[in-house]
PDB file of N, CA and C in Angstrom:
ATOM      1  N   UNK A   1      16.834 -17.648  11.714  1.00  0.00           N
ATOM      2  CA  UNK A   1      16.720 -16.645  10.667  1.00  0.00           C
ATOM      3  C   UNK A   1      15.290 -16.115  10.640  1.00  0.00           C
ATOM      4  N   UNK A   2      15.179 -14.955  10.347  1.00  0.00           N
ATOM      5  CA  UNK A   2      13.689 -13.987  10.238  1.00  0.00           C
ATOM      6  C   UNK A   2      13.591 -14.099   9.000  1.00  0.00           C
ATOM      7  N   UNK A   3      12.294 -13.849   8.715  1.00  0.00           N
ATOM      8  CA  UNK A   3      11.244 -13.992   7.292  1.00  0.00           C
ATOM      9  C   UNK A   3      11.267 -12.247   7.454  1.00  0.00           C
ATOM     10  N   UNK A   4      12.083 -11.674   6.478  1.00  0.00           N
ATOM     11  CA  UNK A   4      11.836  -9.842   6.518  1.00  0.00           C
ATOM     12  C   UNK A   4      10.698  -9.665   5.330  1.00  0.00           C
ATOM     13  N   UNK A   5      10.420 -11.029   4.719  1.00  0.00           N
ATOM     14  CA  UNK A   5       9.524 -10.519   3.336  1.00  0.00           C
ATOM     15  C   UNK A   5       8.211  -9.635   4.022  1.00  0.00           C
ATOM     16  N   UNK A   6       7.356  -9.642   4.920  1.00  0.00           N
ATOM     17  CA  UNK A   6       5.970  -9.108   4.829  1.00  0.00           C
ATOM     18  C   UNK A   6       6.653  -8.213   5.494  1.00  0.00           C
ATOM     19  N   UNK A   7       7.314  -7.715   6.133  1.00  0.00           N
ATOM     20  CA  UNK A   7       8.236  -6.408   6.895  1.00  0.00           C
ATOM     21  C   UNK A   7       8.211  -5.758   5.419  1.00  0.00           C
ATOM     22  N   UNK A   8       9.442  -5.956   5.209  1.00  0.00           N
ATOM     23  CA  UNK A   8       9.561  -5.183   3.834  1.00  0.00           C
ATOM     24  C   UNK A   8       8.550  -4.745   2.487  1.00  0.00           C
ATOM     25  N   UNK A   9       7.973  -6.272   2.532  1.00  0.00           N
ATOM     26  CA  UNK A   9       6.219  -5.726   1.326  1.00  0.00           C
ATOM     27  C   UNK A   9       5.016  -4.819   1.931  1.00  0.00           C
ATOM     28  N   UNK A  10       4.734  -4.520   3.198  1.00  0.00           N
ATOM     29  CA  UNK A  10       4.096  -4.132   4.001  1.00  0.00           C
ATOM     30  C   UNK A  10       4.620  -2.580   3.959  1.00  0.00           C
ATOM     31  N   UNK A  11       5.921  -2.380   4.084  1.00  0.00           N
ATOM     32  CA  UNK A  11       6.218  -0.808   4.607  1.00  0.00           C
ATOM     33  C   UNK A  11       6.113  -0.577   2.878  1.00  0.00           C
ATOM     34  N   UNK A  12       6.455  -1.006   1.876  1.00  0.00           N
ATOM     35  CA  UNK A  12       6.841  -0.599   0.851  1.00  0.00           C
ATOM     36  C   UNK A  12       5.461   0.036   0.163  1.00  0.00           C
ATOM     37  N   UNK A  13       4.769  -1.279   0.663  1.00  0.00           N
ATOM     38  CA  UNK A  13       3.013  -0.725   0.059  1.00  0.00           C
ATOM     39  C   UNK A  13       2.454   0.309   1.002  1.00  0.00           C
ATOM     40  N   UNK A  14       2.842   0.503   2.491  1.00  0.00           N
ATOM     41  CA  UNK A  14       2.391   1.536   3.086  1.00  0.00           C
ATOM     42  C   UNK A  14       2.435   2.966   2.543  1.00  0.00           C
ATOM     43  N   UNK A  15       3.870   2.792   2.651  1.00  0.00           N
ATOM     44  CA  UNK A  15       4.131   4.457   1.679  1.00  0.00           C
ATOM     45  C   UNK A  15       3.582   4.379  -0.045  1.00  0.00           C
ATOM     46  N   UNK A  16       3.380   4.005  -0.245  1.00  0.00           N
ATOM     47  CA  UNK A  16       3.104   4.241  -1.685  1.00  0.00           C
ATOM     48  C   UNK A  16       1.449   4.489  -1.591  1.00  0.00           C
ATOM     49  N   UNK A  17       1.289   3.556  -1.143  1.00  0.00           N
ATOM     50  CA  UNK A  17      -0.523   3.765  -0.884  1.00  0.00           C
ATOM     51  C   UNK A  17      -1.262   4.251   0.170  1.00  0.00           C
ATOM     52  N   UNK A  18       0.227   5.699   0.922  1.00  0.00           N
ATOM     53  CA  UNK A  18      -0.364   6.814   1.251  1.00  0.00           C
ATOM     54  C   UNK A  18      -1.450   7.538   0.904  1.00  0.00           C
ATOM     55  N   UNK A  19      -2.663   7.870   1.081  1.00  0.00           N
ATOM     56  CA  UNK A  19      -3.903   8.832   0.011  1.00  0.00           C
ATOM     57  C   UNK A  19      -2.419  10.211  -0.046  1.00  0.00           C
ATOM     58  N   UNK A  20      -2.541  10.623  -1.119  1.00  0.00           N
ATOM     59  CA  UNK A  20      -2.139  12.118  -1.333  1.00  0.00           C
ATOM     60  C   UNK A  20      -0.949  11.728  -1.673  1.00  0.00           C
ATOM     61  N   UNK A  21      -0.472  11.056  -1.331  1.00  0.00           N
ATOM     62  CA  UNK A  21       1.286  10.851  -1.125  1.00  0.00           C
ATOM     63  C   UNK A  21       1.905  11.132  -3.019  1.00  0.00           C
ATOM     64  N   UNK A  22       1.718  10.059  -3.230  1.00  0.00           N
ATOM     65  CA  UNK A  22       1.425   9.820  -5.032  1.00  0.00           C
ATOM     66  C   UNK A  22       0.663   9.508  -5.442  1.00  0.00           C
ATOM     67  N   UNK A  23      -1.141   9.209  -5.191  1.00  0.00           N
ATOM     68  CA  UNK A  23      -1.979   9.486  -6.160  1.00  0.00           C
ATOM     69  C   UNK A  23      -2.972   9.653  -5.022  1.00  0.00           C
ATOM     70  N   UNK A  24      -4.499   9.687  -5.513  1.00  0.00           N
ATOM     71  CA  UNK A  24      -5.407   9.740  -3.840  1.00  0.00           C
ATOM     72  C   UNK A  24      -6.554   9.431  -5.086  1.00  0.00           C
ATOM     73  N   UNK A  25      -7.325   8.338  -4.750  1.00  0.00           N
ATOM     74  CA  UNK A  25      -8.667   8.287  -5.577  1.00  0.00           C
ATOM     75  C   UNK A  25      -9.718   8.005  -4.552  1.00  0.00           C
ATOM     76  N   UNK A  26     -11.130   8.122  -4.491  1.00  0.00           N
ATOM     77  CA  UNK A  26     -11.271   9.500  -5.802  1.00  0.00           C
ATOM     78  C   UNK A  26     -10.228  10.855  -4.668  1.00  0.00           C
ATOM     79  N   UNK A  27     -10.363  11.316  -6.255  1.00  0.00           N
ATOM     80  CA  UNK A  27     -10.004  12.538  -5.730  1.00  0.00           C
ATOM     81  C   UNK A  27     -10.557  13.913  -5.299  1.00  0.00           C
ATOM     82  N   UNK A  28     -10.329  14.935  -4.784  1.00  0.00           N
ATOM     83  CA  UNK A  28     -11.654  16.047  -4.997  1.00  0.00           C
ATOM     84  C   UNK A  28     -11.607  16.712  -5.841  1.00  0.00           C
ATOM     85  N   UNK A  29     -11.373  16.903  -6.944  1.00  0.00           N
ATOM     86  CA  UNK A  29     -11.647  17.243  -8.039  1.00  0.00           C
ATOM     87  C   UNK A  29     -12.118  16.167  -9.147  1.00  0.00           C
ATOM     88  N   UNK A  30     -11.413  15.172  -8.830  1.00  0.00           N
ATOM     89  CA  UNK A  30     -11.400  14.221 -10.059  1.00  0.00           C
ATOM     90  C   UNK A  30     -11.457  13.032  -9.535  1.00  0.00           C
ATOM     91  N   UNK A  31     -11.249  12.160 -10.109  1.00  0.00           N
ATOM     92  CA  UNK A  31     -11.561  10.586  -9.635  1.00  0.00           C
ATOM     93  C   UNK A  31      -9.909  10.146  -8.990  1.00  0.00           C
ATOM     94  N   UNK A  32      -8.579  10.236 -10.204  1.00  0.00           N
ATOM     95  CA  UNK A  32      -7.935   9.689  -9.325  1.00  0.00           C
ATOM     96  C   UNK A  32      -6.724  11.349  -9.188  1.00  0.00           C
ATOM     97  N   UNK A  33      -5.975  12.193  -8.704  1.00  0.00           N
ATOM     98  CA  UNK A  33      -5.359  12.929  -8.541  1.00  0.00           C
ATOM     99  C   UNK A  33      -4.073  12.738  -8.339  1.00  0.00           C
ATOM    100  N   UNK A  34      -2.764  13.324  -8.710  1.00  0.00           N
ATOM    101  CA  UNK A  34      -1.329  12.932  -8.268  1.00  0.00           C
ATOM    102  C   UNK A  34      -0.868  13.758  -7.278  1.00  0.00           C
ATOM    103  N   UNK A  35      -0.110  13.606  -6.224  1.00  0.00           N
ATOM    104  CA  UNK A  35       0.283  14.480  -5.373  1.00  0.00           C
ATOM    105  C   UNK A  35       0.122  15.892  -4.798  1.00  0.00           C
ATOM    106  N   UNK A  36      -1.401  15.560  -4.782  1.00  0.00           N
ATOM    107  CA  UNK A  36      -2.398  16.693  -3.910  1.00  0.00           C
ATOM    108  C   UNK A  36      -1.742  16.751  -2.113  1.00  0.00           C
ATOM    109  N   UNK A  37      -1.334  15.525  -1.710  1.00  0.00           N
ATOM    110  CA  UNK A  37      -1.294  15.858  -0.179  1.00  0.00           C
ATOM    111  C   UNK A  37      -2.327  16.153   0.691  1.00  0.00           C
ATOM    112  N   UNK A  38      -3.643  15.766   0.311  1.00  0.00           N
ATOM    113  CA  UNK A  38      -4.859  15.669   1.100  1.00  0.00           C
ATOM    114  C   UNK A  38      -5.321  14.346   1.086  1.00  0.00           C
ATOM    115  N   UNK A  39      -6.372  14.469   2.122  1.00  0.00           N
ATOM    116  CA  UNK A  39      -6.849  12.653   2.216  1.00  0.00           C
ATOM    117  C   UNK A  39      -8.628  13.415   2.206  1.00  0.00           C
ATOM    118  N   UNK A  40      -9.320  11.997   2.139  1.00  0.00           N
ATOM    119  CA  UNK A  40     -10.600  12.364   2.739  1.00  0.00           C
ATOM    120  C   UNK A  40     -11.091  11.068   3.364  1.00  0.00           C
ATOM    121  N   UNK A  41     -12.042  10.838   4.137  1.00  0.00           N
ATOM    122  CA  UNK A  41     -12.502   9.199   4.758  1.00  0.00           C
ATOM    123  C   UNK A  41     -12.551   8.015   3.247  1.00  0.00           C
ATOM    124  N   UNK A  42     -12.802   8.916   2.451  1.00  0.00           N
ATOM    125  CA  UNK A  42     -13.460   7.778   1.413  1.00  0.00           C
ATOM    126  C   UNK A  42     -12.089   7.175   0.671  1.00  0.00           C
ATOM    127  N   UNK A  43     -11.416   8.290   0.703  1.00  0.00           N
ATOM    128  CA  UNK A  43     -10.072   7.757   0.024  1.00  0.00           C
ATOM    129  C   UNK A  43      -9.364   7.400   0.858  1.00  0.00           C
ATOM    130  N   UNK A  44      -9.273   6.944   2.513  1.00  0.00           N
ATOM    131  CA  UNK A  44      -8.709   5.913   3.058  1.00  0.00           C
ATOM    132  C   UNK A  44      -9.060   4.587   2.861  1.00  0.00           C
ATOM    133  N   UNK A  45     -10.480   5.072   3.105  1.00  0.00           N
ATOM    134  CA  UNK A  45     -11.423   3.830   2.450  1.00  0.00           C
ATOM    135  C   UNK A  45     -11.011   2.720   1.510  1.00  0.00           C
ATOM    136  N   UNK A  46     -10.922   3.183   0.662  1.00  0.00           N
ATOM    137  CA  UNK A  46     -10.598   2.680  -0.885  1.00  0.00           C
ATOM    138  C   UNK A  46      -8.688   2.107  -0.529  1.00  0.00           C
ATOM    139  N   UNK A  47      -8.041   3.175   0.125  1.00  0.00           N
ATOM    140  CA  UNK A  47      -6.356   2.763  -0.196  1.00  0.00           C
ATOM    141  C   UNK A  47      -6.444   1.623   0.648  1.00  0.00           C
ATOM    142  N   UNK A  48      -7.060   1.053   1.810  1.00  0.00           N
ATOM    143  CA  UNK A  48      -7.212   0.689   2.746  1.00  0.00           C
ATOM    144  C   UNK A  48      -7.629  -0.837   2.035  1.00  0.00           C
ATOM    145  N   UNK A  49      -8.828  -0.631   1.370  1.00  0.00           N
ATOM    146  CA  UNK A  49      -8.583  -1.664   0.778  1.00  0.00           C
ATOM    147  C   UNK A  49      -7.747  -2.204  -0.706  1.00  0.00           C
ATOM    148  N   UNK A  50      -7.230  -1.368  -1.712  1.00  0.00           N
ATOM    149  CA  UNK A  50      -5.917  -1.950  -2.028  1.00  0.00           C
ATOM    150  C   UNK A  50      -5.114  -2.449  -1.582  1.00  0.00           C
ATOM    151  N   UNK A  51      -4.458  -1.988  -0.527  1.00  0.00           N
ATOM    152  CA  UNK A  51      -3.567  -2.314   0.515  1.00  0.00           C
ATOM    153  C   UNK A  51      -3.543  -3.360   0.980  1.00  0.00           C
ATOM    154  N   UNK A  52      -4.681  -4.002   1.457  1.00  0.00           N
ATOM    155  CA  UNK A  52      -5.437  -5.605   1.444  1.00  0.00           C
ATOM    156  C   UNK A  52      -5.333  -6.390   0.467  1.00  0.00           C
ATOM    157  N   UNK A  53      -5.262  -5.956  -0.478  1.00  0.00           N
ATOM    158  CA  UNK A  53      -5.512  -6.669  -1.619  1.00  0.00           C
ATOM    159  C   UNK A  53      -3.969  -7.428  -2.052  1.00  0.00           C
ATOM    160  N   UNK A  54      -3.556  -5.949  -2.170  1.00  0.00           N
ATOM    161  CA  UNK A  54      -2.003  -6.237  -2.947  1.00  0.00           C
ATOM    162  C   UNK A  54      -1.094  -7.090  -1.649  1.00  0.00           C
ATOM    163  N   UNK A  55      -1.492  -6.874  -0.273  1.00  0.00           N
ATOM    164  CA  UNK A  55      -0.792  -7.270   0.906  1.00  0.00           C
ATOM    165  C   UNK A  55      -1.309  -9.071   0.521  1.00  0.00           C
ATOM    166  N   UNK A  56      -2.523  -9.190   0.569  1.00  0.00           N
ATOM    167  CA  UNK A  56      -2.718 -10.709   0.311  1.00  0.00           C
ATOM    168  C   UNK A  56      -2.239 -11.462  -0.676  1.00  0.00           C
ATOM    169  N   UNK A  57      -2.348 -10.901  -1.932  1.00  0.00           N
ATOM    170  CA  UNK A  57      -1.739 -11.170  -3.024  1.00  0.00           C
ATOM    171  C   UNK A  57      -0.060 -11.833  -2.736  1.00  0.00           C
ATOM    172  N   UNK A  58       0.404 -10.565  -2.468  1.00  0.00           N
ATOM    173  CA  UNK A  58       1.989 -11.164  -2.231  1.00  0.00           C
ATOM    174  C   UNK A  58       2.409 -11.976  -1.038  1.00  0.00           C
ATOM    175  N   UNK A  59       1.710 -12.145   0.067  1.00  0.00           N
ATOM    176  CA  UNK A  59       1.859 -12.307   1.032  1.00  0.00           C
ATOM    177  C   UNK A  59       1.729 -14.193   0.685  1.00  0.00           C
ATOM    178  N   UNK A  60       0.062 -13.792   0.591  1.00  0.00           N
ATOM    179  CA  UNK A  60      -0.557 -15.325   0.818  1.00  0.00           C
ATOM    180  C   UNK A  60      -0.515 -16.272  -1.148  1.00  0.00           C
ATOM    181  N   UNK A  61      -0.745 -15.303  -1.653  1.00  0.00           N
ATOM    182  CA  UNK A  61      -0.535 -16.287  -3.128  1.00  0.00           C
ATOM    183  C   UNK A  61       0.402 -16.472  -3.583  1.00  0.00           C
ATOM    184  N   UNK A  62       1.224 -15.226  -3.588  1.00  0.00           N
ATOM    185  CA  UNK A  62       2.872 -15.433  -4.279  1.00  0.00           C
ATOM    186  C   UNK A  62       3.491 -16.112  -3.455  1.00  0.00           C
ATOM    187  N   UNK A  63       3.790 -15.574  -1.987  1.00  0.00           N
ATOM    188  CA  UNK A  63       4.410 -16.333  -0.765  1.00  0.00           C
ATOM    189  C   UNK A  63       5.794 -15.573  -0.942  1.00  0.00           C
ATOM    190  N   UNK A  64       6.000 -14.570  -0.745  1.00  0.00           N
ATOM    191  CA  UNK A  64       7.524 -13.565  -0.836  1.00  0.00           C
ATOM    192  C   UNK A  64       7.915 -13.883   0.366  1.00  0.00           C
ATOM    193  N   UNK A  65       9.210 -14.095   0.194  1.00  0.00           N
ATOM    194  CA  UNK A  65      10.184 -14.504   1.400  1.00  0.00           C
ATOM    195  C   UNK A  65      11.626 -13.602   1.285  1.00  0.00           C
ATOM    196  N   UNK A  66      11.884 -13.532   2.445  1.00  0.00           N
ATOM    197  CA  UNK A  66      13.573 -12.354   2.611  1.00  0.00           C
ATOM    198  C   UNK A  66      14.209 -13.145   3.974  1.00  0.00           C
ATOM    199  N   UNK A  67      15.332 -14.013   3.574  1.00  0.00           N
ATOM    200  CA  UNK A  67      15.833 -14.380   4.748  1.00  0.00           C
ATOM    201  C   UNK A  67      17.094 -13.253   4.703  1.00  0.00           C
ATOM    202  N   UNK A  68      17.965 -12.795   6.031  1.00  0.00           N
ATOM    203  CA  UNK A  68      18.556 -12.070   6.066  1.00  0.00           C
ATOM    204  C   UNK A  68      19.856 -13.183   6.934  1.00  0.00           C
ATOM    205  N   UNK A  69      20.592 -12.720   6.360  1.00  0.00           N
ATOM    206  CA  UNK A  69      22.335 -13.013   7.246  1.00  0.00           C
ATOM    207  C   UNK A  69      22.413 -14.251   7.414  1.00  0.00           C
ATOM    208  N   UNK A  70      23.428 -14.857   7.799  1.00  0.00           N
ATOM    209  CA  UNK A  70      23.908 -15.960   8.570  1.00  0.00           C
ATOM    210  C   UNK A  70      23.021 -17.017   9.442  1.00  0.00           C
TER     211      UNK A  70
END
């Protein structure tokens, strides 16, 4: 049996913590912005490390697991 948990927590946080996608901080106008659809280095920067964060969090402290089938 496969462990789908970091498969699945991984793509889920990918898309969400797209820059632009649904929010982008900072933003260029403002600090945090909703669905502008632009990026800049700094705001990969930053999602890049949320992404780390929340990925360790669930990964390594909570310990999320998805066994699949038979």
């Amino acid at each position: 049996m496969a462990d789908w948990g970091p498969v699945f927590i991984s793509l889920v946080l990918f898309i969400l913590l797209s820059p632009g996608l649904l929010f982008q901080i900072p933003g260029k106008n403002r600090f945090i912005e909703f669905g502008n659809f632009q990026t800049s280095g700094v705001s990969i920067l930053i999602h890049a490390l949320i992404f780390f964060a929340l990925i360790a969090i669930f990964l390594i402290a909570i310990g999320v697991h998805m066994f699949m089938g038979p």
